[in-house]
Protein backbone atom coordinates (compact mmCIF):
# COMPACT_ATOMS: atom_id res chain seq x y z
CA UNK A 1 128.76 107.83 89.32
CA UNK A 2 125.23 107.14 90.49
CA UNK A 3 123.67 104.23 88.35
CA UNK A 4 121.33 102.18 90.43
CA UNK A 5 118.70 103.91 92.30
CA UNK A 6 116.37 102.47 94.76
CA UNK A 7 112.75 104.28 94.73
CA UNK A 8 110.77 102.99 97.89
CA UNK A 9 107.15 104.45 97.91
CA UNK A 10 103.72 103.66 98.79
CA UNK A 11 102.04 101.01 96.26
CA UNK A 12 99.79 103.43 94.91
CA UNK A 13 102.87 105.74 93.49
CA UNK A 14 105.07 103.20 91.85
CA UNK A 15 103.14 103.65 88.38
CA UNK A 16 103.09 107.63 89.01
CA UNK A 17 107.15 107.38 89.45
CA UNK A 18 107.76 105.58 86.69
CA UNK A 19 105.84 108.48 84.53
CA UNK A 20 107.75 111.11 86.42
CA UNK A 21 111.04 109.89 85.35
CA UNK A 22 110.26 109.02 81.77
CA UNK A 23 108.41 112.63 81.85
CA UNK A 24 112.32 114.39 83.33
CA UNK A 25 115.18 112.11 82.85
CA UNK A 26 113.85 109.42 80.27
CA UNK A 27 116.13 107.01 82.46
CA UNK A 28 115.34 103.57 82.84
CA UNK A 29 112.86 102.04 85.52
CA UNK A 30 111.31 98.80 87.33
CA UNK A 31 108.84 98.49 89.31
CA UNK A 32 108.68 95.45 91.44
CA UNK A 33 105.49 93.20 91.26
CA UNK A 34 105.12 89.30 91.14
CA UNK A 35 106.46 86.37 92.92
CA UNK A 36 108.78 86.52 95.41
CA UNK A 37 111.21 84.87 92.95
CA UNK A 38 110.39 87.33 90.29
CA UNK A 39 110.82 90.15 92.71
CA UNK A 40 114.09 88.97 93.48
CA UNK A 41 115.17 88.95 89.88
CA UNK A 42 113.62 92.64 89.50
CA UNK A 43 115.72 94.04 92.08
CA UNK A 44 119.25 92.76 90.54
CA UNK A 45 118.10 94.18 87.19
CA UNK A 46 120.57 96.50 85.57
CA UNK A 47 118.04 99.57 85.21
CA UNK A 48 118.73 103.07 86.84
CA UNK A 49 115.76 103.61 88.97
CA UNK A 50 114.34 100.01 90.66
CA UNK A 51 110.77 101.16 92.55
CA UNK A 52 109.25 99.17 95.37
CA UNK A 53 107.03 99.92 97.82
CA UNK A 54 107.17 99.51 101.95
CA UNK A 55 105.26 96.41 102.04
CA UNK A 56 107.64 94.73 99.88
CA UNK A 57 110.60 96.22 101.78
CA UNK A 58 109.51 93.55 104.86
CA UNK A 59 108.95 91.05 102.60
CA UNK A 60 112.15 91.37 100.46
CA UNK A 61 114.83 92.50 102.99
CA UNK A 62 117.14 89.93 102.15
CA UNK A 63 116.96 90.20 97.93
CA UNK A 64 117.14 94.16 98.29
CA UNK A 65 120.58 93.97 100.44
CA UNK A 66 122.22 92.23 98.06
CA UNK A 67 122.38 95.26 95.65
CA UNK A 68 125.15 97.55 96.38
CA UNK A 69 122.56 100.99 95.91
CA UNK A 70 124.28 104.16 94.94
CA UNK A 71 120.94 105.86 95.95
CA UNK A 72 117.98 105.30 98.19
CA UNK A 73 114.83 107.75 98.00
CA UNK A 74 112.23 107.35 100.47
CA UNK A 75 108.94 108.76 98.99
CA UNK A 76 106.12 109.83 101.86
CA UNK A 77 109.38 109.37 104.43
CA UNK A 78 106.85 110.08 107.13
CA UNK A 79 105.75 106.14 107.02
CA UNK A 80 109.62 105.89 108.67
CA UNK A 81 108.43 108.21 111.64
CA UNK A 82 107.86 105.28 114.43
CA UNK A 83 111.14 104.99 115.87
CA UNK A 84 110.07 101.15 117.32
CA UNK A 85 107.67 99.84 114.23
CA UNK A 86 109.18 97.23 112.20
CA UNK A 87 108.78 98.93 109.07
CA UNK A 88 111.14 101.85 110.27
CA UNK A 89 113.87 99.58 111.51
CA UNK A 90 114.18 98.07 108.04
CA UNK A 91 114.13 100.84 106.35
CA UNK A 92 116.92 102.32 108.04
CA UNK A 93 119.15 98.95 108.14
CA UNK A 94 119.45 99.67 104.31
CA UNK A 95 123.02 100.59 103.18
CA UNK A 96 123.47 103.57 100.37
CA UNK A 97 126.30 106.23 100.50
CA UNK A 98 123.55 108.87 99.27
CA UNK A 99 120.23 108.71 100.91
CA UNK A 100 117.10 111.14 100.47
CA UNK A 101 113.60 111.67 102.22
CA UNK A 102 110.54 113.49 100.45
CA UNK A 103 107.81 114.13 102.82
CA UNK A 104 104.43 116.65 101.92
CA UNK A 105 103.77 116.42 105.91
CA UNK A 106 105.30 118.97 107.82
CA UNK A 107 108.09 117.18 110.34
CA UNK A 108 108.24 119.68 112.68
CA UNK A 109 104.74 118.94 114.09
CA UNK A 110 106.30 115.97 116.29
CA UNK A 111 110.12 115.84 117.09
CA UNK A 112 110.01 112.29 117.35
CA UNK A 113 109.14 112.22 113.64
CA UNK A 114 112.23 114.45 112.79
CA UNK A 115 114.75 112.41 114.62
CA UNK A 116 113.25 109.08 112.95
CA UNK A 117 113.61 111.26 109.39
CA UNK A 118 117.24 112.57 109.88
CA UNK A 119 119.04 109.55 111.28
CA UNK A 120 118.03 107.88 108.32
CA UNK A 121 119.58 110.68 106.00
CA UNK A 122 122.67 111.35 108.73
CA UNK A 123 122.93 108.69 111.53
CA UNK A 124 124.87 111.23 113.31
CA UNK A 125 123.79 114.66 112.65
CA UNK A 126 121.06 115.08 116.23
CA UNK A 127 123.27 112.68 118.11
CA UNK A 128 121.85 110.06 120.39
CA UNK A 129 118.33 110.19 120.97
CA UNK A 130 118.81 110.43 125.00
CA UNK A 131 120.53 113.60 124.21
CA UNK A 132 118.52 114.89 121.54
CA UNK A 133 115.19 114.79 123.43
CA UNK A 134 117.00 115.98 126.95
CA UNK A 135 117.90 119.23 125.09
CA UNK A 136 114.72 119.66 122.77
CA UNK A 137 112.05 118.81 125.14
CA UNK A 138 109.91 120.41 127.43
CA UNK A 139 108.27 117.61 130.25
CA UNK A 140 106.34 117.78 133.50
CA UNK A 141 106.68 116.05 136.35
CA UNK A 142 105.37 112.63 134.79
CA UNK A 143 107.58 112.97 132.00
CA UNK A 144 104.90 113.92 129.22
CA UNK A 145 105.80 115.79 127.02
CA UNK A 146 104.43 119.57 126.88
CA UNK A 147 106.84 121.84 125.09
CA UNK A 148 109.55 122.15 122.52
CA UNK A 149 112.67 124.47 123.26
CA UNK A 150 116.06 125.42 121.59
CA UNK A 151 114.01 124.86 118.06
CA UNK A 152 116.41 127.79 116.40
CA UNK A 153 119.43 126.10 117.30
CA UNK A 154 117.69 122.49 116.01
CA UNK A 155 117.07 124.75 112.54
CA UNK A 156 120.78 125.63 112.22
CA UNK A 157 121.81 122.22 112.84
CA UNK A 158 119.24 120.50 110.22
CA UNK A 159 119.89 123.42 107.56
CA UNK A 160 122.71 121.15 105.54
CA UNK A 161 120.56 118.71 105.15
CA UNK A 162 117.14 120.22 104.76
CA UNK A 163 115.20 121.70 101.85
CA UNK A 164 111.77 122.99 102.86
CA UNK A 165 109.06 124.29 100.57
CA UNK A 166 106.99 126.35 102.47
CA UNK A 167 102.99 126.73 101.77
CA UNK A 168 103.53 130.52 100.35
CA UNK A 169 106.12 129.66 98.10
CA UNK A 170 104.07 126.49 96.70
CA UNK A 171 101.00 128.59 96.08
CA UNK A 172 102.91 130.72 93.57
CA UNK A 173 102.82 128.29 91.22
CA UNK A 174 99.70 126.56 91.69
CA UNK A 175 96.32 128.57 89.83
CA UNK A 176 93.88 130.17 91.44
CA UNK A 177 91.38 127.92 92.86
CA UNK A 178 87.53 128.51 92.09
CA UNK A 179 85.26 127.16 95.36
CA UNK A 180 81.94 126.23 94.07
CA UNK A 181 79.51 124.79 97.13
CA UNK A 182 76.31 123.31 95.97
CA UNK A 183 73.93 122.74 98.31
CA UNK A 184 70.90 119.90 97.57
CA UNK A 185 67.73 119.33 99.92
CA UNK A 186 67.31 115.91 100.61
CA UNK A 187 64.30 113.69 99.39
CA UNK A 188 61.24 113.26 102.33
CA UNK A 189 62.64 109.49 102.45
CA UNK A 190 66.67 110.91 103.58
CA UNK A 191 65.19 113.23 105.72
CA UNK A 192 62.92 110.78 107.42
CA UNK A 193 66.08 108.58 108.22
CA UNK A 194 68.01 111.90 109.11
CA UNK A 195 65.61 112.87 111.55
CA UNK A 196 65.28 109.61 113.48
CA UNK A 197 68.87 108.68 113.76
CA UNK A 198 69.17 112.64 115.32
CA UNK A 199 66.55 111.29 118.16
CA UNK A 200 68.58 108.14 118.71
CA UNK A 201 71.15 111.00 118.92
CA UNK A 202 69.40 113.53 121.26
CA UNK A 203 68.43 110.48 123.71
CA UNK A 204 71.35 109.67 124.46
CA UNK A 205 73.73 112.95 124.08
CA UNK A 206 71.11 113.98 127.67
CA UNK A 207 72.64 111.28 129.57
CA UNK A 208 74.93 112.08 133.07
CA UNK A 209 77.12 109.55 132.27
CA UNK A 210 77.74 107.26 128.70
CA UNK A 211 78.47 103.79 128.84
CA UNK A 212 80.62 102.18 125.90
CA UNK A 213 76.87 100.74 124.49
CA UNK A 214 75.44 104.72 124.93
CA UNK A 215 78.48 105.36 122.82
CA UNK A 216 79.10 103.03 120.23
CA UNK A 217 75.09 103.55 119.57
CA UNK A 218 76.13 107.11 119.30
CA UNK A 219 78.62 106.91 116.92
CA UNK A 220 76.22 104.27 114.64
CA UNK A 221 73.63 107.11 114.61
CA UNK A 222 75.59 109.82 113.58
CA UNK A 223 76.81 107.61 110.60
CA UNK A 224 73.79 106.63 109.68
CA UNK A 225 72.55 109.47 109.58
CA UNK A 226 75.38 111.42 107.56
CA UNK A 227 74.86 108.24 105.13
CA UNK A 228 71.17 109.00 104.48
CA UNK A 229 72.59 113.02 103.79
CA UNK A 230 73.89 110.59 100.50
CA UNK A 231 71.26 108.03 99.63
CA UNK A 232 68.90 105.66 101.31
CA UNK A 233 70.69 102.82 99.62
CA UNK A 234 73.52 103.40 101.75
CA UNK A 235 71.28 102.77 104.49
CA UNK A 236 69.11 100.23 104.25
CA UNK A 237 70.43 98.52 100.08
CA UNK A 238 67.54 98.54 99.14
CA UNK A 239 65.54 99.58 95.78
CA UNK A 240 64.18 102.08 94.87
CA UNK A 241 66.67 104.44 95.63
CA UNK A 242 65.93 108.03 97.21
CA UNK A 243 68.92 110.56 96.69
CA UNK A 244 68.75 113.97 95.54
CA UNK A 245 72.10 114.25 96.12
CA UNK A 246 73.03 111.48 93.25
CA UNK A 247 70.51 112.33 90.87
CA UNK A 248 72.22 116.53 91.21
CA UNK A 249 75.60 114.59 90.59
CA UNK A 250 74.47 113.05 87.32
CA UNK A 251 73.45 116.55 86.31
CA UNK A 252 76.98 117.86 87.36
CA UNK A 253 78.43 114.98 85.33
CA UNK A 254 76.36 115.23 82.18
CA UNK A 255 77.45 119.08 82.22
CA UNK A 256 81.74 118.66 83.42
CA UNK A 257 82.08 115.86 80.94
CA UNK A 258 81.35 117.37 77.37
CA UNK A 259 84.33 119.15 77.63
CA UNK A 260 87.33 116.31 76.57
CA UNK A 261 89.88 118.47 78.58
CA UNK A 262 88.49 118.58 81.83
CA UNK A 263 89.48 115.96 84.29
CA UNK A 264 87.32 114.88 87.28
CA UNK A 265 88.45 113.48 90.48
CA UNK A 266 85.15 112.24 92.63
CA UNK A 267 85.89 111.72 96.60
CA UNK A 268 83.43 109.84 99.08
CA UNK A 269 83.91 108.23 102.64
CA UNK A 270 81.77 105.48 101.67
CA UNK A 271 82.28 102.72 99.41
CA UNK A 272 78.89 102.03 98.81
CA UNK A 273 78.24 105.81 97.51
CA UNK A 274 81.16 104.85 95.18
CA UNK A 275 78.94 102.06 93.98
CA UNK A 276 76.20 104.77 92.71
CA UNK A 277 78.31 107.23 91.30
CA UNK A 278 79.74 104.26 89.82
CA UNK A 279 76.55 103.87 88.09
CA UNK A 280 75.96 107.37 86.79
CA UNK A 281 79.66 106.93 85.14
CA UNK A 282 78.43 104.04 83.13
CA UNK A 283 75.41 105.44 82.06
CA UNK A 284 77.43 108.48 81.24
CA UNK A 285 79.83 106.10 79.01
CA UNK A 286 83.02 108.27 79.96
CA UNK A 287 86.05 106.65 80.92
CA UNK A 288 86.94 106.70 84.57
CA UNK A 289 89.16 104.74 87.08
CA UNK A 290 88.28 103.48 90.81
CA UNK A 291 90.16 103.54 93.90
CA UNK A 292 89.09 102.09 97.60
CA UNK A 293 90.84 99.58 100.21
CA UNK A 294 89.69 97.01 98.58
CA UNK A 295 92.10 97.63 95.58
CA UNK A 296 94.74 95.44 95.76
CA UNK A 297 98.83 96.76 95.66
């Protein structure tokens, strides 16, 4: 008798839910966006599957308890796993009779993160957390933390209401993966940036002792010089541009892109280097789509 579901996600997933239903169930869905008035309205529609993210969780406590849910899906559950942060409290003060957590980071790297997970799914399933950390945990004298014991009987206990994929049985149905490293020498110009932030480097790494200037200096360097291993322009902005590294990429591009099958997915650390390969794509004239912080929800 399930017929309104409540989907809560990070922002950059609503759109790929909303695919993912249509694409298995063909049920109806809303994803909340707007005003806070229109919000409102979007959570009291009469669809199946009603899709917000965490952010708007905070914001819309109030218009989202109103609903009687039959269903409440956390997606990336981990962003629950801070027992004290506001964002976990909220989440778990929502009311559902069926509740579900999907998570791609393995829980039982942290205990604390486990607890946080399963009293939202069963309030009472590890008991209190006094208890639950007494018999699970291994402490020193100061109370830190150092070892985990009793971890077979915490299986048995969270077997009803855990279903694990493990890495083997994922890679079954993934293809194989080709691994393809190309390596590019940088231009005289990246090199000559390279090589001087790597002295700043050397002067300093000598030292007895490192103050917080030695080491914020340090760190500076070491970017710097891992942005020149991209382009000058990430550097120093300015024209002309030296990058062997780009100019290899366009070749790349001009050669993945003929074929109208093939989809591309370009990662870099730097927004800036997104700005050039930015470039190439237009020259290129293919289609493409850009994502960085400064992307709003």
């Amino acid at each position: 008798d399930i017929s309104r579901v409540l989907v809560v996600c990070p922002a950059s997933l609503n759109s790929q839910w909303r695919s993912e239903v249509a694409r298995f169930s063909g049920r109806s869905v809303q994803l909340v966006m707007g005003t806070a008035a229109e919000r409102e309205h979007q959570y009291q529609s009469e669809t199946f599957f009603t899709v917000c993210n965490y952010e708007q969780v905070l914001r819309d406590l109030a218009a989202i308890e109103q609903v009687p849910w039959d269903f409440i899906i956390l997606d990336e559950g981990q962003r629950i796993k801070n027992w004290e942060s506001k964002t976990s409290n909220m989440i778990r003060s929502l009311e559902s009779p069926f509740r579900l957590v999907l998570s791609g980071t393995p829980l039982e790297n942290n205990l604390g993160e486990l607890f946080t997970v399963a009293r939202f799914v069963d309030e009472q399933k590890l008991g209190p957390a006094y208890l639950f950390f007494n018999r699970h945990r291994v402490v020193d004298d100061r109370g830190k933390t150092i070892g985990y014991q009793r971890l077979d009987d915490l299986r048995e206990t969270m077997h009803p209401i855990l279903l694990r994929r493990t890495r083997g049985e994922v890679a079954k149905q993934l293809p194989e993966r080709t691994d393809e490293i190309v390596r590019v020498t940088p231009t005289e110009e990246q090199l000559e940036i390279h090589h001087g932030q790597m002295q700043i480097v050397a002067q300093i790494v000598v030292k007895k002792f490192l103050t917080e200037m030695d080491l914020l200096r340090l760190r500076r360097a070491l970017a710097t010089a891992r942005m020149s291993c991209d382009s000058t322009y990430l550097v120093n902005q300015e024209e002309p541009e030296y990058s062997s590294k780009v100019e290899r990429l366009g070749e790349l591009l001009s050669q993945l892109i003929d074929d109208p099958d093939r989809q591309i997915v370009l990662f870099s650390e730097w927004k800036r280097m997104l700005d050039r390969v930015e470039k190439k794509l237009v020259a290129s004239g293919c289609d493409y789509v850009r994502l960085d912080g400064s992307v709003p929800q």
